[in-house]
Protein backbone atom coordinates (compact mmCIF):
# COMPACT_ATOMS: atom_id res chain seq x y z
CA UNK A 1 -60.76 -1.79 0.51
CA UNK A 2 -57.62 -4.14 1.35
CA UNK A 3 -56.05 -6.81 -0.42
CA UNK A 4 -56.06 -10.06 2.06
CA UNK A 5 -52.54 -10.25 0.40
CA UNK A 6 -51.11 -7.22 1.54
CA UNK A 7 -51.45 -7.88 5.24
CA UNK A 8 -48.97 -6.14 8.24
CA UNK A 9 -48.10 -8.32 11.79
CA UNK A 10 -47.34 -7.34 14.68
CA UNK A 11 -44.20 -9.23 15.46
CA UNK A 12 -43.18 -6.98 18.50
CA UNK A 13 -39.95 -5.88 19.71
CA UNK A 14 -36.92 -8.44 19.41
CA UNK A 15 -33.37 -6.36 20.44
CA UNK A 16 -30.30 -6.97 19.31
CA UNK A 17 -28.48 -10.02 20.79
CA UNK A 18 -25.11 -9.73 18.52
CA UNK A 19 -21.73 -8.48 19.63
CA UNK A 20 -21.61 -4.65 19.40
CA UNK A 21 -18.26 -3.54 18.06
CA UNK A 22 -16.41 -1.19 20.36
CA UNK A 23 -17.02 2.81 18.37
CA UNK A 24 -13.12 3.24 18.27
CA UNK A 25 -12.54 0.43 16.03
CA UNK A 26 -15.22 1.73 13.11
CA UNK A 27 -12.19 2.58 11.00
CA UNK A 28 -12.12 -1.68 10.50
CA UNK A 29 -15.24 -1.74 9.13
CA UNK A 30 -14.43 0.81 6.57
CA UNK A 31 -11.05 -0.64 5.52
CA UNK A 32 -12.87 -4.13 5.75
CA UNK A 33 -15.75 -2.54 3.47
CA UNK A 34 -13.24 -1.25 0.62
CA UNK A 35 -11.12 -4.77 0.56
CA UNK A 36 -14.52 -6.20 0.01
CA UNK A 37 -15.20 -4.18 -2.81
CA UNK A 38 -11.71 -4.72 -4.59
CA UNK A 39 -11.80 -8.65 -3.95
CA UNK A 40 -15.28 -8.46 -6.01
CA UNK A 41 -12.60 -7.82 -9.30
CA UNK A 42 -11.23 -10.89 -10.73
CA UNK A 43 -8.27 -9.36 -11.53
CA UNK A 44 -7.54 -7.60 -8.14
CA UNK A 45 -7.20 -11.51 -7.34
CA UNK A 46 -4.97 -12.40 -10.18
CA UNK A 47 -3.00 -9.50 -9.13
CA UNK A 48 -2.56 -10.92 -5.81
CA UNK A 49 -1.70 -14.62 -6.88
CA UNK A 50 0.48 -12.95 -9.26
CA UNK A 51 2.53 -10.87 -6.66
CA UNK A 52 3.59 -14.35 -5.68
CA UNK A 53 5.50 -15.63 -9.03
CA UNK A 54 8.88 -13.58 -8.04
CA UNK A 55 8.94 -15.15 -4.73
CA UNK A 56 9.10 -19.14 -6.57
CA UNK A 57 11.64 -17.56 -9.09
CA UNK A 58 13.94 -15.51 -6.47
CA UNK A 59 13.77 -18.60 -4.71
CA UNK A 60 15.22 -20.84 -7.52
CA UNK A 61 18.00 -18.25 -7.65
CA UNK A 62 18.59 -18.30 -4.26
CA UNK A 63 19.43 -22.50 -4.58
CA UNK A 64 21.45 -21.72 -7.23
CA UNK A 65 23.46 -19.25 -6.09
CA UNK A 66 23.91 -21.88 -2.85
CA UNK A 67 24.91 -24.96 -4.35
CA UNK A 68 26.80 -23.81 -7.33
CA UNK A 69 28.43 -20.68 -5.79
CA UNK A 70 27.32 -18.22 -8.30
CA UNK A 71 27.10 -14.24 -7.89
CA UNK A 72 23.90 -13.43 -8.08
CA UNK A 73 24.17 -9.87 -6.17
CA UNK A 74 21.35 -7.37 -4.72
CA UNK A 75 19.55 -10.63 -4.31
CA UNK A 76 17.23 -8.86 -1.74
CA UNK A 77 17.01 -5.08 -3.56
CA UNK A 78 16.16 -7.05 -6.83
CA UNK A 79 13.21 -8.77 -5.26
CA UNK A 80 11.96 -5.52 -3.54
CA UNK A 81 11.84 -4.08 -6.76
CA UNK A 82 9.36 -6.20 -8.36
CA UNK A 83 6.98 -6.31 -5.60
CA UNK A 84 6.92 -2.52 -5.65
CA UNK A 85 5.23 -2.88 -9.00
CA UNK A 86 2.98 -5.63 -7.69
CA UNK A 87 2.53 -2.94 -4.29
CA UNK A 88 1.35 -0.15 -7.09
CA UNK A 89 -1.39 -2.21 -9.19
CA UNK A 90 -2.53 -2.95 -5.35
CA UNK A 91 -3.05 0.31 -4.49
CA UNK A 92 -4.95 0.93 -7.95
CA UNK A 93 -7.53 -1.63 -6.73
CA UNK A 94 -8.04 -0.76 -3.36
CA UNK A 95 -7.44 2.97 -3.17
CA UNK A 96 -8.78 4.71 -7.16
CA UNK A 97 -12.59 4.55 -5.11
CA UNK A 98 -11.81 5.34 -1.76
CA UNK A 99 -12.15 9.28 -1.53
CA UNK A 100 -13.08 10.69 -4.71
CA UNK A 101 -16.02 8.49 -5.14
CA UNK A 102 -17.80 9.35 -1.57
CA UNK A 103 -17.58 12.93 -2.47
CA UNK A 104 -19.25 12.95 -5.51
CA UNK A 105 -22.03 10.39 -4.71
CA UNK A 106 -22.36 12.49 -1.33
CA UNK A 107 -21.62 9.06 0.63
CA UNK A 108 -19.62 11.21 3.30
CA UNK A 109 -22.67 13.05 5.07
CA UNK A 110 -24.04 9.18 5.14
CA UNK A 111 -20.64 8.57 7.01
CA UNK A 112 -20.72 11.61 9.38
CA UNK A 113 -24.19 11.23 10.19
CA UNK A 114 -23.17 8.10 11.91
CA UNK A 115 -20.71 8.32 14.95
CA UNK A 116 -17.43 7.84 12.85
CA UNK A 117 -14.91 10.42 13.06
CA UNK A 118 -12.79 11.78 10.24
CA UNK A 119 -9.85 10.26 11.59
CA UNK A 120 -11.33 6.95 12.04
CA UNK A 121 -12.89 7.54 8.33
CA UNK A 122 -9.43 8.21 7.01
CA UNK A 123 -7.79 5.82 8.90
CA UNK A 124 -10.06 3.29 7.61
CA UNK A 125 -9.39 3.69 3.66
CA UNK A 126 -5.70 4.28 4.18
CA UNK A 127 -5.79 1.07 6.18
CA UNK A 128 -7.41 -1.13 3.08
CA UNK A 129 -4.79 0.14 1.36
CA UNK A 130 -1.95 -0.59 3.29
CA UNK A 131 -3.14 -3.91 3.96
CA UNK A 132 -3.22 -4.83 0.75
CA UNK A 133 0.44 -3.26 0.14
CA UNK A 134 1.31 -5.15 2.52
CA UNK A 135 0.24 -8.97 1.85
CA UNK A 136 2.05 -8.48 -1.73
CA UNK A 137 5.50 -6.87 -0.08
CA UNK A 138 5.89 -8.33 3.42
CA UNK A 139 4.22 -12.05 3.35
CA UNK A 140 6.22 -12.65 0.21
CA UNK A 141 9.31 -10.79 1.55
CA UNK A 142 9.12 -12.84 4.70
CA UNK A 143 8.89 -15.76 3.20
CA UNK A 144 11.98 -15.27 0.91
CA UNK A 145 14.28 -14.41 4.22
CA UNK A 146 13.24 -17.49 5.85
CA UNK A 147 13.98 -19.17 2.79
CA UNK A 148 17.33 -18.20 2.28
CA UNK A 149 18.12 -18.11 6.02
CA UNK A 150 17.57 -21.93 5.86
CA UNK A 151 19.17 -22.85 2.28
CA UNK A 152 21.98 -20.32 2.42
CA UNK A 153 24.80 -21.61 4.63
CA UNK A 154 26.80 -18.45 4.97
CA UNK A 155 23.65 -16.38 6.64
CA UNK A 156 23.71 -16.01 9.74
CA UNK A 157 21.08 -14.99 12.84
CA UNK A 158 22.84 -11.27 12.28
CA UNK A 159 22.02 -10.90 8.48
CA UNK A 160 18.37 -12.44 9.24
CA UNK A 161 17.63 -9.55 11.40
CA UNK A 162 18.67 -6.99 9.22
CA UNK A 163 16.67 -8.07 6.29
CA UNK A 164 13.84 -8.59 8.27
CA UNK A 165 14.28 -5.07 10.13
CA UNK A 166 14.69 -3.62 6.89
CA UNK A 167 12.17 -4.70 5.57
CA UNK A 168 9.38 -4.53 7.75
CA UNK A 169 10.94 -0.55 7.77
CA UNK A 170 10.62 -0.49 3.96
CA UNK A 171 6.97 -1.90 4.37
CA UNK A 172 5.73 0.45 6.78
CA UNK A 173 7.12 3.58 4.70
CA UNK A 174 5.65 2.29 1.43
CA UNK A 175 2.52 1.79 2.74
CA UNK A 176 2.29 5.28 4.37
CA UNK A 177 3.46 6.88 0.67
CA UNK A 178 1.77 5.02 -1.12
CA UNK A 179 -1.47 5.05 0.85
CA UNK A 180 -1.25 9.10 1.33
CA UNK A 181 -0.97 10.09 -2.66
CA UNK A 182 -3.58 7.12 -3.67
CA UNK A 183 -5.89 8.77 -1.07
CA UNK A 184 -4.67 12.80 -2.50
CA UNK A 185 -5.23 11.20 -6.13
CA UNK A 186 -8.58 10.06 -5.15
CA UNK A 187 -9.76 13.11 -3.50
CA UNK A 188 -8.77 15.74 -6.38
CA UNK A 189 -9.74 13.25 -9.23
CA UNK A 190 -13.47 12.54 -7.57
CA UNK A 191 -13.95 8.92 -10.05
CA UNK A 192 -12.53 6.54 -9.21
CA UNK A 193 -11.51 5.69 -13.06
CA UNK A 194 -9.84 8.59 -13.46
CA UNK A 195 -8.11 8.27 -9.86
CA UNK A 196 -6.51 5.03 -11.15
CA UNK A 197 -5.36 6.86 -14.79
CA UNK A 198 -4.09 9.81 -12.58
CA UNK A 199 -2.55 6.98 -10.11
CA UNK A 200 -0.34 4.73 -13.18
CA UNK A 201 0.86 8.66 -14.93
CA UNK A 202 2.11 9.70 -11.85
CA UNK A 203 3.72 6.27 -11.33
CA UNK A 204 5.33 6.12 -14.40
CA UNK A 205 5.92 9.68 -14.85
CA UNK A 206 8.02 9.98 -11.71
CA UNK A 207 10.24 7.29 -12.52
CA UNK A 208 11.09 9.07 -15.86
CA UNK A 209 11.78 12.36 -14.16
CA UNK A 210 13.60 11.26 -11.66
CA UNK A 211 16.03 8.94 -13.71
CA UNK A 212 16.40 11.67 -16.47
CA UNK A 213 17.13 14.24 -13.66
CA UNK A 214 19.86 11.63 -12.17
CA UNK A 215 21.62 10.79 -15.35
CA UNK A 216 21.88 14.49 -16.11
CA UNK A 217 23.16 16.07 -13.13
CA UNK A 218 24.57 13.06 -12.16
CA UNK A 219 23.29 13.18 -8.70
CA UNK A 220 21.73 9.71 -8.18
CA UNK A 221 19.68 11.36 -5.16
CA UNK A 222 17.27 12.96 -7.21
CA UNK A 223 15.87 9.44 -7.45
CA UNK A 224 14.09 9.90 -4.30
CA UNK A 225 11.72 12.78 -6.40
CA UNK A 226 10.06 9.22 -7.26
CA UNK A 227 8.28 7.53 -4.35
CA UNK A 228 9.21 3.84 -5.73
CA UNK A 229 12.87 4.78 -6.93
CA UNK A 230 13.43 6.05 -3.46
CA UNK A 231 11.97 3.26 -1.94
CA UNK A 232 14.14 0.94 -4.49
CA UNK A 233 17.14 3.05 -3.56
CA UNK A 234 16.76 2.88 0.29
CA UNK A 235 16.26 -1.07 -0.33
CA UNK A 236 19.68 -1.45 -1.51
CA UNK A 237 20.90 0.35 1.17
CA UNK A 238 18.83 -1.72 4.30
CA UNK A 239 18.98 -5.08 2.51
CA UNK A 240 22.27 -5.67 0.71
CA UNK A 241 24.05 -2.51 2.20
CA UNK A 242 24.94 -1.09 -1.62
CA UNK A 243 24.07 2.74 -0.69
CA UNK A 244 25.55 5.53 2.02
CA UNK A 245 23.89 6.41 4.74
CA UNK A 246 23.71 9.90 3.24
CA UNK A 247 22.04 8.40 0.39
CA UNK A 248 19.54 6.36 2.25
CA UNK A 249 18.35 9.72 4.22
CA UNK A 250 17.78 11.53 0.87
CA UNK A 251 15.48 8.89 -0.03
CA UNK A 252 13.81 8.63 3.18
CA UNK A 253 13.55 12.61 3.03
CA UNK A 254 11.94 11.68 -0.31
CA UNK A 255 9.47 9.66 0.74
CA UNK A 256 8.68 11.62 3.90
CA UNK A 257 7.91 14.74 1.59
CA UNK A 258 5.44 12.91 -0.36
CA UNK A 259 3.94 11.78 2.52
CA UNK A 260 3.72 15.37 4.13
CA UNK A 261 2.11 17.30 0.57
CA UNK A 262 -0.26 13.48 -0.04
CA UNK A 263 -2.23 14.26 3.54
CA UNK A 264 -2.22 17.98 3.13
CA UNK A 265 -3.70 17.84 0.12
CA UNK A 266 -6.57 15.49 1.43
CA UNK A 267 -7.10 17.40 4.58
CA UNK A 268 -7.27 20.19 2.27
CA UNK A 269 -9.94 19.09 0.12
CA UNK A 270 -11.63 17.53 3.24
CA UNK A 271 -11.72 20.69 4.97
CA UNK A 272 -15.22 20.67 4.89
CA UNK A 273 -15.09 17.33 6.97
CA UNK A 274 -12.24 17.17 9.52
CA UNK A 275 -14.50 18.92 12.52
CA UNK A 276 -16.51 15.41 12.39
């Protein structure tokens, strides 16, 4: 006996008349998918309309030190330094869910039983990531060269393209360390709470090591032991040419190592995965 409410029609075949994405650019989708998910928290948002305070305060600085001649120096370093932070609670949004949480809710065999590859899966949540790093380091950093390229009298077309070589180079290697230990945190951890815990200790705790370390030895290249100080360090060198090359390569070194044991260490707990 059937309910005249519970009735089935046949509305025949109707195929699909959207734009099919091209399979090699899945890995947007994923990255897309993740910065969906971390613009859902109000205070990823603050975060980001935060990252932008420094840039109206640097700027103030920057017409000061032009019209009343003041020395304000490491104008450039300075202002790297607090978007690092801003680059760090960024990554703690976008990155504490990306691995860790797909392994323990078994989301992965729902990703390999589709055709994406675990290159274009990786690729994908280190890109959300990075694009995130980068709206709160290079769009305000931009911004702040053009700024004093057009208020500051004594810059010239030479000292605009080596802040804005350095730091698109300072970008692109924060973004790549950063990105690599989030997604190692993430993998080991497997919640995404304690991924973002794990994330702000090792933050923090690095900074303290390698400071102590520098004071006591006195060898200021230790700094590059932490991923930020080395990326702080290698700023002063690229934008207001205060370090040796020799120092600059220890903290690129640095930051290179951290890159190398961050992807083992995902690839390692991924084995299971990379033949997808």
């Amino acid at each position: 006996m059937s309910s005249p409410d519970a009735q089935i029609y046949d509305q025949g075949y109707r195929p699909f008349e959207g734009v099919l994405a091209s399979p090699r650019t899945r890995f947007v989708v994923i990255a897309f998918n993740e910065l969906r998910l971390a613009w859902k928290n109000k205070w990823f948002k603050r975060w980001i309309m935060g990252s932008f305070v420094p840039l109206i305060v640097f700027a103030v600085l920057v017409v000061v030190r032009s019209r009343f001649s003041f020395a304000i120096p490491n104008v450039m370093s300075k202002f790297w330094e607090t978007q690092i932070f801003f680059a760090v609670g960024i990554v703690y949004f976008t990155g504490r869910n990306a691995v860790g949480e797909d392994l323990r809710t078994g989301a992965l065999t729902v990703y390999f039983s589709r055709p994406v590859s675990f290159v274009q899966y990786l690729t994908g949540k280190w890109m959300a990531i990075a694009v995130g790093v980068l709206f709160v380091t290079l769009v305000p950093g931009l911004l702040l060269v053009i700024f004093r390229y057009l208020v500051e009298s004594n810059v010239g077309s030479l000292d605009l393209l080596t802040w804005l070589g350095g730091l698109l180079g300072l970008c692109a290697l924060l973004c790549i360390t950063l990105g690599g230990v989030m997604l190692a945190v993430s993998a080991v951890t497997n919640r995404g709470r304690t991924a973002g815990i794990v994330w702000v200790v090792i933050y923090l705790g690095l900074i303290g090591v390698a400071e102590g370390l520098a004071n006591a030895t006195h060898y200021s290249e230790l700094n590059a032991i932490s991923f930020s100080r080395a990326s702080l360090r290698l700023s002063e060198y690229l934008l207001d040419g205060n370090r040796s090359l020799t120092e600059a390569l220890w903290y690129i070194l640095g930051q290179l190592a951290w890159i190398v044991l961050s992807f083992s260490v995902v690839l390692l707990r991924l084995r299971r995965w990379v033949k997808y």
